[in-house]
Protein backbone atom coordinates (compact mmCIF):
# COMPACT_ATOMS: atom_id res chain seq x y z
CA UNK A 1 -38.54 88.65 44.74
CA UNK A 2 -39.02 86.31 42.13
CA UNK A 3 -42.71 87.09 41.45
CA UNK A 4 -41.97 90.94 41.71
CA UNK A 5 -39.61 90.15 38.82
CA UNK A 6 -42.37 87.90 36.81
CA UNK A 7 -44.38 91.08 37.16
CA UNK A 8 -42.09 93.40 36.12
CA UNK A 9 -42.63 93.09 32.07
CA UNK A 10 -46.43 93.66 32.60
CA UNK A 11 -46.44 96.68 34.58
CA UNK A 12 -43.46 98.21 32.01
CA UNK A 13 -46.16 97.47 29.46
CA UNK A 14 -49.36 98.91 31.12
CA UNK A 15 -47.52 101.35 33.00
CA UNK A 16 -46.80 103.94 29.76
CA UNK A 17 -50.68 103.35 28.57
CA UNK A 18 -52.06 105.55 31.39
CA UNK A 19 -49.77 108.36 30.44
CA UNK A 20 -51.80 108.31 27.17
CA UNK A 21 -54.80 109.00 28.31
CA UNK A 22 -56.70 112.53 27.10
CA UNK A 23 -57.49 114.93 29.27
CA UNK A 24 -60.74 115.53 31.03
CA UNK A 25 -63.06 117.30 28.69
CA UNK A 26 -66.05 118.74 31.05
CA UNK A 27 -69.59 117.88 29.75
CA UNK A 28 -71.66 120.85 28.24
CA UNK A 29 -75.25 121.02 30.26
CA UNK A 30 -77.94 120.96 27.59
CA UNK A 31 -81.13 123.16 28.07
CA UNK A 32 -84.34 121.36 29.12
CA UNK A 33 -86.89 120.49 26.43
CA UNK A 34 -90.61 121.68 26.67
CA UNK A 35 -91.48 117.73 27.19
CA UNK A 36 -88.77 117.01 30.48
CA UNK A 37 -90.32 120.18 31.72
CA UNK A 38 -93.57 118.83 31.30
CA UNK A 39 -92.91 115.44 32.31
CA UNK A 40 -91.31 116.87 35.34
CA UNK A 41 -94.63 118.56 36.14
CA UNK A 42 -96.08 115.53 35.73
CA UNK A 43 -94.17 113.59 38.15
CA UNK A 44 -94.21 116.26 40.42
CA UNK A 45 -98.11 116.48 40.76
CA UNK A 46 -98.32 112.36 41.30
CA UNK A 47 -96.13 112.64 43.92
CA UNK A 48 -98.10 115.64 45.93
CA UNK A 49 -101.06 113.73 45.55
CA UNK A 50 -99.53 110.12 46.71
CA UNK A 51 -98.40 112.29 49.59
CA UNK A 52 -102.17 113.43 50.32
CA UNK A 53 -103.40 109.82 49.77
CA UNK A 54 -100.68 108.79 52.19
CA UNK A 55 -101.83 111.31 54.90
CA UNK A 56 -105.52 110.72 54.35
CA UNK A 57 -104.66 107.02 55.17
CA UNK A 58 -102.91 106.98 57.63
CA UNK A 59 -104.45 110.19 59.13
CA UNK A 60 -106.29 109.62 62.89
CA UNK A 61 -109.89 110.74 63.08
């Protein structure tokens, strides 16, 4: 009981702090540049062709 009441000060003082808080603003989705979309391209073809080179190598003959 006693440490309830030790605690009891703190959580009066952090308690009102969350009622404070804003409100949940939802994040606006930018458009994709011309350079993600080519940089995406540019991922995308490395990992075709590591996925060729990977079945060439381990590919049975």
């Amino acid at each position: 009981m006693k440490r309830i009441l030790a605690i009891a000060p703190y959580l009066a003082l952090t308690l009102p702090t969350t009622a404070l808080a804003e409100a949940f603003e939802r994040p606006i989705p930018q458009p994709q540049t011309h350079v993600a979309e080519f940089w995406f391209l540019v991922g995308s073809v490395a990992l075709v062709l590591s996925l060729v080179a990977v079945q060439m190598l381990v590919s049975r003959r």
